[in-house]
Structure formats: C-alpha cells, structure tokens
PDB file of N, CA and C in Angstrom:
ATOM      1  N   UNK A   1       0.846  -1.182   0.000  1.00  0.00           N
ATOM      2  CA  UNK A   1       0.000   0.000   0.000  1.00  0.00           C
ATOM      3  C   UNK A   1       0.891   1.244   0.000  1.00  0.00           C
ATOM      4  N   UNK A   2       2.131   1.246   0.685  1.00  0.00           N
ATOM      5  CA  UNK A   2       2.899   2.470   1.110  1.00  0.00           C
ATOM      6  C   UNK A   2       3.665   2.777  -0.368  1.00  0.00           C
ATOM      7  N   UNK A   3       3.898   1.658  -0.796  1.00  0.00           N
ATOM      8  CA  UNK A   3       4.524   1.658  -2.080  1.00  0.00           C
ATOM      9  C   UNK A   3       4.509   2.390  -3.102  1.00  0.00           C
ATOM     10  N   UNK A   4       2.454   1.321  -3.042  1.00  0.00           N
ATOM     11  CA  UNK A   4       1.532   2.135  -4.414  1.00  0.00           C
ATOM     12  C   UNK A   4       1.535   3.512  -4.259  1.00  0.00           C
ATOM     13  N   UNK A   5       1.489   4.058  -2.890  1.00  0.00           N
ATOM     14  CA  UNK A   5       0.988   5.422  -2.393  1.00  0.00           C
ATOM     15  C   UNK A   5       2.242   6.193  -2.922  1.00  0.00           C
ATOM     16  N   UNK A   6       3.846   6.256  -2.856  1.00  0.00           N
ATOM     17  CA  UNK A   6       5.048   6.670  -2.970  1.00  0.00           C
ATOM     18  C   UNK A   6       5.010   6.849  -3.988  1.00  0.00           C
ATOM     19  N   UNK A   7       4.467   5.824  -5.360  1.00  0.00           N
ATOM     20  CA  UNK A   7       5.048   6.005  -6.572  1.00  0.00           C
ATOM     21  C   UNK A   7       3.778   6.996  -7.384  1.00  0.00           C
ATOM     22  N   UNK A   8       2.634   7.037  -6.381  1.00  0.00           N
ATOM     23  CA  UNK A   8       1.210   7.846  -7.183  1.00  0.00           C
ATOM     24  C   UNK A   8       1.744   9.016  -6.377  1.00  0.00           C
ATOM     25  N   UNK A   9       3.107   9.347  -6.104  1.00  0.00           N
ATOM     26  CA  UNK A   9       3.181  10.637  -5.349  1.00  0.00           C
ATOM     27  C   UNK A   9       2.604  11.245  -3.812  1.00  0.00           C
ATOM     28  N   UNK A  10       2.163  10.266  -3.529  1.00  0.00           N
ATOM     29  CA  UNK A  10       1.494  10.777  -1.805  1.00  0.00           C
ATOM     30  C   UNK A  10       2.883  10.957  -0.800  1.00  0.00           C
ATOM     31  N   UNK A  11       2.609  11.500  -0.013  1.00  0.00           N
ATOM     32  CA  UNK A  11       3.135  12.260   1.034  1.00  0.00           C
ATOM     33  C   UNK A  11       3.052  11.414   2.113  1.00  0.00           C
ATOM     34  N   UNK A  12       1.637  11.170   2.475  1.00  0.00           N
ATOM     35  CA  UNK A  12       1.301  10.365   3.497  1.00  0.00           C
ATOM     36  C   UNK A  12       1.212   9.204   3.674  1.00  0.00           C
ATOM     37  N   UNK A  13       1.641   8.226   4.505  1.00  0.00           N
ATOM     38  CA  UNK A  13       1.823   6.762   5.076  1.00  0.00           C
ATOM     39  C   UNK A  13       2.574   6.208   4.161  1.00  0.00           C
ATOM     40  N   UNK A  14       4.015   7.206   3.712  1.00  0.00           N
ATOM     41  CA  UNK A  14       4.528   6.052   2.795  1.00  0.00           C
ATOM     42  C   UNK A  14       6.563   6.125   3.635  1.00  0.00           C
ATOM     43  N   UNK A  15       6.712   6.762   4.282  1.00  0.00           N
ATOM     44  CA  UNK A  15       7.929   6.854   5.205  1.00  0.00           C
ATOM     45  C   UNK A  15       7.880   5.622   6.274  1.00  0.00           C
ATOM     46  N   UNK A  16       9.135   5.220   6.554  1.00  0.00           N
ATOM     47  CA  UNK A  16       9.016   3.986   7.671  1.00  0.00           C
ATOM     48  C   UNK A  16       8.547   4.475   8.958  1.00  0.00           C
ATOM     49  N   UNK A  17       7.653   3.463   9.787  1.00  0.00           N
ATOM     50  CA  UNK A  17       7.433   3.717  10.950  1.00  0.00           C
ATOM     51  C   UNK A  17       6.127   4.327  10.733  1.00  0.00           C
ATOM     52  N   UNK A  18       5.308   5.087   9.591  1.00  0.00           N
ATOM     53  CA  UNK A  18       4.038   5.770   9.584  1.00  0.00           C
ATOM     54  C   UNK A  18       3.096   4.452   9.805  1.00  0.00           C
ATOM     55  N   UNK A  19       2.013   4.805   9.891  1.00  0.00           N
ATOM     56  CA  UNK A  19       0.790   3.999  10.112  1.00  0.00           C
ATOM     57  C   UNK A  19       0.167   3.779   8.996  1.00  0.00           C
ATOM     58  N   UNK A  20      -0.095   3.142   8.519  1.00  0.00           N
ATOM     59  CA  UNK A  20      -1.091   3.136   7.317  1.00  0.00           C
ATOM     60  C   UNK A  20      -2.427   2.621   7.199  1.00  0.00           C
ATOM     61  N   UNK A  21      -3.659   3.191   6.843  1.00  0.00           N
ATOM     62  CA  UNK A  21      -4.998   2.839   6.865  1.00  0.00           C
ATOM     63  C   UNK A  21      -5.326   1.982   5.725  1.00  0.00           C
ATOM     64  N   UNK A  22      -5.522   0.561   5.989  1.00  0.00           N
ATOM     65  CA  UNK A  22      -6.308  -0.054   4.751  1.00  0.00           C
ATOM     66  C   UNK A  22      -7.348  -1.255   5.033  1.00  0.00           C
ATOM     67  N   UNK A  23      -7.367  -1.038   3.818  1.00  0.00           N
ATOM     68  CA  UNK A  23      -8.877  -2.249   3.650  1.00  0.00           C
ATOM     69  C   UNK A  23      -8.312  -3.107   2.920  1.00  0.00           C
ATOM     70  N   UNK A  24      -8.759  -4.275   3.265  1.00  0.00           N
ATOM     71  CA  UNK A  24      -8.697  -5.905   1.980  1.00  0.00           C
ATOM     72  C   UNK A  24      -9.936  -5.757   1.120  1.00  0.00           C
ATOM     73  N   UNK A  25      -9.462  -6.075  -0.193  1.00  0.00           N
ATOM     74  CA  UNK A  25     -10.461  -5.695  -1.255  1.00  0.00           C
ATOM     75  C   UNK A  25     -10.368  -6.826  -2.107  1.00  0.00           C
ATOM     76  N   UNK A  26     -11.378  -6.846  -2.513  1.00  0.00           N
ATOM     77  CA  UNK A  26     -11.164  -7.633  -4.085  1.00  0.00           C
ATOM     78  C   UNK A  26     -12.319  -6.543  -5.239  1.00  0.00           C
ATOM     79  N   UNK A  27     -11.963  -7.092  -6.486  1.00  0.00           N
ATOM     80  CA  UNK A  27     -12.581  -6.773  -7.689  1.00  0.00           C
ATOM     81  C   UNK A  27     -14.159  -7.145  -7.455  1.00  0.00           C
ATOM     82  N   UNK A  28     -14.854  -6.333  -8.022  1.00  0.00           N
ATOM     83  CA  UNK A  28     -16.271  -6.613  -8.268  1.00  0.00           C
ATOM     84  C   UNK A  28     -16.423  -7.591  -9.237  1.00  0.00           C
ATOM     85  N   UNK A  29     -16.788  -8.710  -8.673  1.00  0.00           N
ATOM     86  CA  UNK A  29     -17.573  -9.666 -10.219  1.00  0.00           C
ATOM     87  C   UNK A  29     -16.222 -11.045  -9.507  1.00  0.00           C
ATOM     88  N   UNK A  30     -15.201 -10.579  -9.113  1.00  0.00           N
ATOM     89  CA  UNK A  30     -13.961 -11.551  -8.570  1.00  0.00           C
ATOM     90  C   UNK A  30     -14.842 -12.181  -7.523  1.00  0.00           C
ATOM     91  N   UNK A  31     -14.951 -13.692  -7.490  1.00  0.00           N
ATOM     92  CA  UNK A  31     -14.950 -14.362  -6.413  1.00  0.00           C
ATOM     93  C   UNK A  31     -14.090 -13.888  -5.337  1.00  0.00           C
ATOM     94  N   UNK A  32     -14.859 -13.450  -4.126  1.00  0.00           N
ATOM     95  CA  UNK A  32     -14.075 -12.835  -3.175  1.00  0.00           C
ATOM     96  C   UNK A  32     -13.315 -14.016  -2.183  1.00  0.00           C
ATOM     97  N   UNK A  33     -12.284 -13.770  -1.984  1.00  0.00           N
ATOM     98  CA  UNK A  33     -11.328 -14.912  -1.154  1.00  0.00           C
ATOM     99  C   UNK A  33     -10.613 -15.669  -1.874  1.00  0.00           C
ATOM    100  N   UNK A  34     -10.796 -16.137  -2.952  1.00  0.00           N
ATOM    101  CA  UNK A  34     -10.880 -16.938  -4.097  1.00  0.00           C
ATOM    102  C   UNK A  34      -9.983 -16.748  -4.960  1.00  0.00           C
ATOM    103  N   UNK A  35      -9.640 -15.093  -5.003  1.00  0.00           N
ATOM    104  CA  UNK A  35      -9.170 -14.491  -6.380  1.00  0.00           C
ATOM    105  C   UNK A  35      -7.281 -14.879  -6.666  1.00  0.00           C
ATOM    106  N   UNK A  36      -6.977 -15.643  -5.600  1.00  0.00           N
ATOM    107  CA  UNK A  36      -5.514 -16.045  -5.680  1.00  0.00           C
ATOM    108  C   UNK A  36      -4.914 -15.024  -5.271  1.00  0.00           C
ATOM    109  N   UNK A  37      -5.013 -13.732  -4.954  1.00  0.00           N
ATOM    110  CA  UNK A  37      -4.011 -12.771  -4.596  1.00  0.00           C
ATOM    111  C   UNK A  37      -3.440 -12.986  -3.603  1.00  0.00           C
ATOM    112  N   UNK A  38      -2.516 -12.856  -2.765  1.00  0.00           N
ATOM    113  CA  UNK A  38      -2.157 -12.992  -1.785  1.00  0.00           C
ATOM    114  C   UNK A  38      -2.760 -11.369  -1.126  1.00  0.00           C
ATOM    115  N   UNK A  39      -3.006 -11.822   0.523  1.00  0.00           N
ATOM    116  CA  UNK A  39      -3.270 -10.898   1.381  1.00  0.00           C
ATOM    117  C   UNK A  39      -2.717  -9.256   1.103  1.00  0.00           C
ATOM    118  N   UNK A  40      -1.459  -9.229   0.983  1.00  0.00           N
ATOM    119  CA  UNK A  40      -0.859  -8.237   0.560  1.00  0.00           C
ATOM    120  C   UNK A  40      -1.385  -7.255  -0.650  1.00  0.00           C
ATOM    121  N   UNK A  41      -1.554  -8.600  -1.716  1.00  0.00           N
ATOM    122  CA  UNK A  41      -2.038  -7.453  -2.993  1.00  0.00           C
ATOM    123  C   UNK A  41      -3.386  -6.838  -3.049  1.00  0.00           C
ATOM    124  N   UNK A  42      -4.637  -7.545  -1.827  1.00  0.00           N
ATOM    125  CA  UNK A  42      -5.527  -7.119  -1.887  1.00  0.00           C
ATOM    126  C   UNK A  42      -5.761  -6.135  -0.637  1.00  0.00           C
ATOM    127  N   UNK A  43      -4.664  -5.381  -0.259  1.00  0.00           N
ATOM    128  CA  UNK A  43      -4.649  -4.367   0.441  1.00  0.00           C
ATOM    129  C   UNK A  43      -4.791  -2.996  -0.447  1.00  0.00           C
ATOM    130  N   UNK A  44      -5.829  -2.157   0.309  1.00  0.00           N
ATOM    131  CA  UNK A  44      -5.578  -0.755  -0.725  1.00  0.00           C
ATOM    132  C   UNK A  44      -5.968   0.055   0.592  1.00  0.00           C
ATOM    133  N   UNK A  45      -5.977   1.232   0.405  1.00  0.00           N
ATOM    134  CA  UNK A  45      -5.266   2.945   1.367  1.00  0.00           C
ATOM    135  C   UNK A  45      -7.006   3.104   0.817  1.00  0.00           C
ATOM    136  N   UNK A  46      -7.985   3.573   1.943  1.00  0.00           N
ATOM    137  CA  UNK A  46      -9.428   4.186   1.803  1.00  0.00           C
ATOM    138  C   UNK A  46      -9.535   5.328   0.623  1.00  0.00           C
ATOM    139  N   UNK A  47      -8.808   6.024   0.253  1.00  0.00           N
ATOM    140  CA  UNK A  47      -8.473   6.441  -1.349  1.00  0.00           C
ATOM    141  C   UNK A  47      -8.352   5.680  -2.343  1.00  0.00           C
ATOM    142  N   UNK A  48      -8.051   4.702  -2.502  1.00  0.00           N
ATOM    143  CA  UNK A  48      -8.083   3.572  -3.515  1.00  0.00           C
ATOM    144  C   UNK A  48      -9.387   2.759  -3.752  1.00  0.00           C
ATOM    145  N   UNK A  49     -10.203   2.756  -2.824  1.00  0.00           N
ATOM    146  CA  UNK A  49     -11.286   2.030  -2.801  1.00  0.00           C
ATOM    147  C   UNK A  49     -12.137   2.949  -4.058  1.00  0.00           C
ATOM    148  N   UNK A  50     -12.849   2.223  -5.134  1.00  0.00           N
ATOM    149  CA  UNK A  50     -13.371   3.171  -5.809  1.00  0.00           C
ATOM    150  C   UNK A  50     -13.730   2.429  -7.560  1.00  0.00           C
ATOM    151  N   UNK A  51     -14.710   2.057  -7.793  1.00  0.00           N
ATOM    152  CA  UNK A  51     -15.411   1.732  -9.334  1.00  0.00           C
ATOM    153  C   UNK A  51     -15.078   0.158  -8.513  1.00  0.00           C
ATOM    154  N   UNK A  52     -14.357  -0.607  -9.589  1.00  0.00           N
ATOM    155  CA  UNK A  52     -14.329  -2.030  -9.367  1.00  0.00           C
ATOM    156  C   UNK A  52     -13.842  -3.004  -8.168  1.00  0.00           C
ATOM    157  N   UNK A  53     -12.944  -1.630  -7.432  1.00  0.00           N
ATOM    158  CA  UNK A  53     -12.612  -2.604  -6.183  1.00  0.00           C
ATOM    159  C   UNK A  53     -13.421  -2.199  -5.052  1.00  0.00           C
ATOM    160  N   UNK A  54     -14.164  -3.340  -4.459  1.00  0.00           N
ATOM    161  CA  UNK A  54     -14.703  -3.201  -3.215  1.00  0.00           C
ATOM    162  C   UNK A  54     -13.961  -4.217  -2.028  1.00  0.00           C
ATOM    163  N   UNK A  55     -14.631  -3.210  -0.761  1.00  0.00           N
ATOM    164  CA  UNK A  55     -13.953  -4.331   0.626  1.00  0.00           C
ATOM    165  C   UNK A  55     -14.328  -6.050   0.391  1.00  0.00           C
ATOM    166  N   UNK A  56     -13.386  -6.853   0.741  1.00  0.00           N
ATOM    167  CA  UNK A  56     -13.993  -8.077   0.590  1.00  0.00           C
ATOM    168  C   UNK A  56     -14.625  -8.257   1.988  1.00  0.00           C
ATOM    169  N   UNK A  57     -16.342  -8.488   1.624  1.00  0.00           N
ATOM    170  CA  UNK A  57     -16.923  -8.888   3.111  1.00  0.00           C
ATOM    171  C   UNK A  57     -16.820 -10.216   3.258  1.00  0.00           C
ATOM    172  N   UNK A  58     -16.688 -11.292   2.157  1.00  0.00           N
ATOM    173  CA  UNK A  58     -16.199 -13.060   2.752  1.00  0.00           C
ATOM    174  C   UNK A  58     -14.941 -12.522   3.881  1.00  0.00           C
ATOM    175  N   UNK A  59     -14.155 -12.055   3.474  1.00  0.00           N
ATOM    176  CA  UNK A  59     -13.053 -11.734   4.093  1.00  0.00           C
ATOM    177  C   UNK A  59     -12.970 -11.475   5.554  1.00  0.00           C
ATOM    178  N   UNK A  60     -13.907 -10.324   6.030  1.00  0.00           N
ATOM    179  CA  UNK A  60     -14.211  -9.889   6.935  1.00  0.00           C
ATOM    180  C   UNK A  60     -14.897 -10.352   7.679  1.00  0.00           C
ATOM    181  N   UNK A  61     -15.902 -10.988   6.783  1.00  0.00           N
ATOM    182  CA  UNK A  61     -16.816 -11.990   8.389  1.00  0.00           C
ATOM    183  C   UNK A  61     -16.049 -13.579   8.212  1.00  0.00           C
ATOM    184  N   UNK A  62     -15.294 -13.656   7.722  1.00  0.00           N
ATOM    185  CA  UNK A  62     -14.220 -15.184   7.783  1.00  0.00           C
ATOM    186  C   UNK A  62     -13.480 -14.566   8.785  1.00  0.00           C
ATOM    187  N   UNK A  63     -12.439 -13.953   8.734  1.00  0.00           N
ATOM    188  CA  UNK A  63     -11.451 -13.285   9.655  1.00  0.00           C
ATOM    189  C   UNK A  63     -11.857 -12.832  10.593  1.00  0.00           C
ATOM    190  N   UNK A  64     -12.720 -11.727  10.734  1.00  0.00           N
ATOM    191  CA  UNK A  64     -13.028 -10.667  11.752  1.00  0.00           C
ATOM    192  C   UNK A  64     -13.998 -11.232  12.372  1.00  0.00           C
ATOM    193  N   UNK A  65     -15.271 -11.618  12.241  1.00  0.00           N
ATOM    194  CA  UNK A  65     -16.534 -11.566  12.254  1.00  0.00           C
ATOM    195  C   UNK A  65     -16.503 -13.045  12.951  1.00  0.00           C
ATOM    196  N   UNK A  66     -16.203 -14.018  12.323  1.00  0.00           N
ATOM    197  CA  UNK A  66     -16.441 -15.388  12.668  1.00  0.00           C
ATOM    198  C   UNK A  66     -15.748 -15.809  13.981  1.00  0.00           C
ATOM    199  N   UNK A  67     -14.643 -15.927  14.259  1.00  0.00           N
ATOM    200  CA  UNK A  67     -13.595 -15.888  15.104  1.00  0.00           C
ATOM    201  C   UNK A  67     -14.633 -15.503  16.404  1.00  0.00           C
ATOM    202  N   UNK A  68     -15.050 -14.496  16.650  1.00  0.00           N
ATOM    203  CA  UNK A  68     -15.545 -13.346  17.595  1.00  0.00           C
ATOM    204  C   UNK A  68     -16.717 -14.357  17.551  1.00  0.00           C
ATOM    205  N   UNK A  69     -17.052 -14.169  17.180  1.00  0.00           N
ATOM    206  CA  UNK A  69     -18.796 -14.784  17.095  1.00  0.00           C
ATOM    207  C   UNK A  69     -18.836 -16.167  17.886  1.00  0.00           C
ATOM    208  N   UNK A  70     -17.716 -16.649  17.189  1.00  0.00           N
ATOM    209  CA  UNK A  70     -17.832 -18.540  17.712  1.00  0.00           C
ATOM    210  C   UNK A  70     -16.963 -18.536  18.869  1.00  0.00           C
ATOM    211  N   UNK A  71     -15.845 -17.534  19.642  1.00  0.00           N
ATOM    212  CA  UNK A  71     -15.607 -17.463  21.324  1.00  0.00           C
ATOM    213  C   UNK A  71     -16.618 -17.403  22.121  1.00  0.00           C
ATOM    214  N   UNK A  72     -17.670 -15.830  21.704  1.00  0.00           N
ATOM    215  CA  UNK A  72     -19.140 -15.784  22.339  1.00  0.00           C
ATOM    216  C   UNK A  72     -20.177 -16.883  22.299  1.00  0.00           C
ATOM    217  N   UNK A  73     -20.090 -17.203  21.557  1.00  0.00           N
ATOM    218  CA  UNK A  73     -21.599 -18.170  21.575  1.00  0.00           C
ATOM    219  C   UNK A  73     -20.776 -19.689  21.850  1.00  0.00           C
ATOM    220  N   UNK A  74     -19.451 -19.758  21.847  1.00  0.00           N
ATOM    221  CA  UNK A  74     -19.173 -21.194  22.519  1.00  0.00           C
ATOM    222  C   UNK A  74     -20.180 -21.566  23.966  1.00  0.00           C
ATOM    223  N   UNK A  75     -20.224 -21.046  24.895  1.00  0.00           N
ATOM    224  CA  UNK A  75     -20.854 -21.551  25.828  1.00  0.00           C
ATOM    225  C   UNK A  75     -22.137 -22.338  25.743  1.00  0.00           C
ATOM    226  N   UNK A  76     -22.808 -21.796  24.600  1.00  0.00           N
ATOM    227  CA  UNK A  76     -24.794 -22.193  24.662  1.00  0.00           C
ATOM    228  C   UNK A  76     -24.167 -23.922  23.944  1.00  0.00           C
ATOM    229  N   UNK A  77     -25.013 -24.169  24.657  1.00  0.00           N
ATOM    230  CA  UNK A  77     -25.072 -25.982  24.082  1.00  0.00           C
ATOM    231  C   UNK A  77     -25.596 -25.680  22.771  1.00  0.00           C
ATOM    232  N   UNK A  78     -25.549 -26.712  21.704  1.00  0.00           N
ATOM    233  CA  UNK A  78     -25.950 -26.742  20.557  1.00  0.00           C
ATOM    234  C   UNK A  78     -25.303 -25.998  19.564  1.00  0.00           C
ATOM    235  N   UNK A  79     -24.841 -25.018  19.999  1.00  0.00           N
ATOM    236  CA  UNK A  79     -24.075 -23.946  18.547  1.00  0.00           C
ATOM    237  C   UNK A  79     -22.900 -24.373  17.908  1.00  0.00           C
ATOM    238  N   UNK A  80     -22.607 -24.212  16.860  1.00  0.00           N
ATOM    239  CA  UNK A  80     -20.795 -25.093  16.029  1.00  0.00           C
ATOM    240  C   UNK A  80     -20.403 -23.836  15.458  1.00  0.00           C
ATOM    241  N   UNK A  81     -19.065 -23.846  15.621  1.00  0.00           N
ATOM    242  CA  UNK A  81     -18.183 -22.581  14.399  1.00  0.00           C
ATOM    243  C   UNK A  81     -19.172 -22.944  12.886  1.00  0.00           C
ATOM    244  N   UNK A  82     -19.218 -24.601  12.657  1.00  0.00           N
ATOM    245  CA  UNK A  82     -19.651 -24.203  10.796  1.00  0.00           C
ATOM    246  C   UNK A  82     -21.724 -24.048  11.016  1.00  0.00           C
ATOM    247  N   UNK A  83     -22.336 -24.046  12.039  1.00  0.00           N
ATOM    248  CA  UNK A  83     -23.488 -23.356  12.137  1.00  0.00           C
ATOM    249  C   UNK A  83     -23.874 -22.111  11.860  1.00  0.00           C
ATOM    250  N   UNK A  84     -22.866 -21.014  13.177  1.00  0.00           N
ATOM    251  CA  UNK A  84     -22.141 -20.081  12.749  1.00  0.00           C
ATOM    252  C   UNK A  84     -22.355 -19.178  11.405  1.00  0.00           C
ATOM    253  N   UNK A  85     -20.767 -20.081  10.763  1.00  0.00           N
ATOM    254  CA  UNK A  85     -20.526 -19.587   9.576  1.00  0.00           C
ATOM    255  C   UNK A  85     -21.546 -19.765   8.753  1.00  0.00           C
ATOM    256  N   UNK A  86     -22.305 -20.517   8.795  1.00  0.00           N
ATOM    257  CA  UNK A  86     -23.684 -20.376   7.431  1.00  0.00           C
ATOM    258  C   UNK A  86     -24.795 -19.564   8.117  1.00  0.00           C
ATOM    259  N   UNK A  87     -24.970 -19.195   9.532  1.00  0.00           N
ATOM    260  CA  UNK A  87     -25.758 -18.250   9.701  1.00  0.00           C
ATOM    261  C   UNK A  87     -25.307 -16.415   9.152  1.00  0.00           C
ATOM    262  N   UNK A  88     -23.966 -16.337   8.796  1.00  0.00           N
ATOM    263  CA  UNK A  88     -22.951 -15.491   8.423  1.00  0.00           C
ATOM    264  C   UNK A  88     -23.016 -15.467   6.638  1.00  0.00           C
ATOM    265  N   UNK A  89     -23.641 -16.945   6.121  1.00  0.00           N
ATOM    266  CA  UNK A  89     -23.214 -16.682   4.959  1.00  0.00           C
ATOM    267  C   UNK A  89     -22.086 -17.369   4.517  1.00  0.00           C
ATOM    268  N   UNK A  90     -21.208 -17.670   5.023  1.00  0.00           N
ATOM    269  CA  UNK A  90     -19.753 -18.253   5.182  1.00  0.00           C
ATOM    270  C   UNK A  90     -20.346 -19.779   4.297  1.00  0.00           C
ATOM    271  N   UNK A  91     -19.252 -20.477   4.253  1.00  0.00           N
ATOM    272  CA  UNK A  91     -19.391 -21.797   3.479  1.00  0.00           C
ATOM    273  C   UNK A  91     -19.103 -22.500   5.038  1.00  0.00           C
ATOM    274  N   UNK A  92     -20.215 -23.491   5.462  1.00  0.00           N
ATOM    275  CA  UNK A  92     -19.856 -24.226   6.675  1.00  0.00           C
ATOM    276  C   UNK A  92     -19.264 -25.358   6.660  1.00  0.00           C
ATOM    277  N   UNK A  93     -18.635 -25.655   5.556  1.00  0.00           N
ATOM    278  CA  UNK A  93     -17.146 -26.835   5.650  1.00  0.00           C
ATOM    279  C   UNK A  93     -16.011 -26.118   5.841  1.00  0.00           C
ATOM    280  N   UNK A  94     -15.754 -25.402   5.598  1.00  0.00           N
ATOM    281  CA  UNK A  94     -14.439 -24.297   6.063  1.00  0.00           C
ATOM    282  C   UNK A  94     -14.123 -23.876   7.712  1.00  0.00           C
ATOM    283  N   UNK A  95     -15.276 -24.499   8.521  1.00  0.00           N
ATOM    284  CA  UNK A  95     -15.167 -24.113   9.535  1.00  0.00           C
ATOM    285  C   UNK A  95     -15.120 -25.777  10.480  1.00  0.00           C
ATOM    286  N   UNK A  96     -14.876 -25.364  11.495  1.00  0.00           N
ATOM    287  CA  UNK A  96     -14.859 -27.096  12.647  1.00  0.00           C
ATOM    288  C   UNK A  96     -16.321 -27.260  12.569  1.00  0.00           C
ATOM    289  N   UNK A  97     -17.104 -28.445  12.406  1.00  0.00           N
ATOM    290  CA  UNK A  97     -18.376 -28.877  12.682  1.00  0.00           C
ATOM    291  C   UNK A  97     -18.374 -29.066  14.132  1.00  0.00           C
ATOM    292  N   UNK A  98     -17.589 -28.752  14.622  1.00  0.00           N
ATOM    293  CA  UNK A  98     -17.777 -29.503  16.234  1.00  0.00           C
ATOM    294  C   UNK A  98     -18.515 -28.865  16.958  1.00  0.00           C
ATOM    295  N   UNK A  99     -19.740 -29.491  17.571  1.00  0.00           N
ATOM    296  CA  UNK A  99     -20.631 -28.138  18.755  1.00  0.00           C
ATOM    297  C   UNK A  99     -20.084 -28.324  19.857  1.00  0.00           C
ATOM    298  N   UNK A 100     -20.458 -27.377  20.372  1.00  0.00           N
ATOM    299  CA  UNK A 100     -20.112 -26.752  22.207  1.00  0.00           C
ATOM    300  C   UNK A 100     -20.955 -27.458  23.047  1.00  0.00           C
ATOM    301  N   UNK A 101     -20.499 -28.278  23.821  1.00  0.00           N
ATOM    302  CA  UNK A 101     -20.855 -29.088  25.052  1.00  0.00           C
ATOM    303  C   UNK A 101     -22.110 -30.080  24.458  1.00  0.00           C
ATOM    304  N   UNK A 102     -21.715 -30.536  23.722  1.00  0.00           N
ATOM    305  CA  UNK A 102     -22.356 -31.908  23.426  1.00  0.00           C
ATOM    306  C   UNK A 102     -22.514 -33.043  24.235  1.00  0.00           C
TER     307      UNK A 102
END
C-alpha cells in the first residue's frame, strides 16, 4: 500500500514507521477470497477504494466476524463454528463442525 501510495506521489503513510490505513479488497464480479491474490495485494489505502474494487466482506466476516462470534456463543449448548458460519453466509465446511458441550 505504502509503495503504491510513494510512486502515485502521496506524502502520506509512505515513510518507515508511519501507520497506514487499509482495507482488503477484491474486484467486483472476482470471487471474493478466491481471487488467488495474496493478502498483501488485496490491500488498498481508503483512497483507492473506488469503481471495481470493493472491501472483501467473505473476508471480513471469515477473519473478523467469525472468530468473535464462535468465542461468544461457545458456551450455549448446541451452537458449532460451521453453524455459525452459514448463519454469516460463510461456506460451513471451512469451519470445525464440532458443537459446544455436546
């Protein structure tokens, strides 16, 4: 991201040690998660976001979203990470079938 930002001339978040703001994206119409990029290339700076690239939300509720979800609701009897994930939308083989206190 600091890179892209250096060589399009920005000023900001492209010196060592700065912070940099981004989002994981993929292409519109790209199977999101899917698209082979590595993590890295589907990083872009909230200025970059814009026509064909959007945030990847598989991404976000796989990573962010799911994780969180299936610590909290571990306790209730009956609930599984891949329950979960298809109440999310998620593909529920990608996740442990295993339920909580069976």
């Amino acid at each position: 991201v600091a890179l892209r930002r250096q060589k399009a001339g920005k000023r900001d978040g492209v010196a060592a040690g700065e912070t940099v703001p981004y989002v994981i994206c993929a292409k519109q119409g790209e199977a999101e998660m899917a698209s082979g990029k590595g993590i890295a290339d589907r990083a872009y700076h909230l200025e970059e976001v814009e026509g064909d690239v959007v945030p990847d939300l598989q991404y976000y509720l796989a990573q962010q979203i799911h994780p969180v979800v299936s610590r909290l609701c571990a306790p209730i009897e009956g609930t599984s990470a891949g329950q979960l994930a298809d109440c999310l939308g998620l593909d529920p083989s990608r996740f442990h079938a295993q339920t909580s206190r069976d």
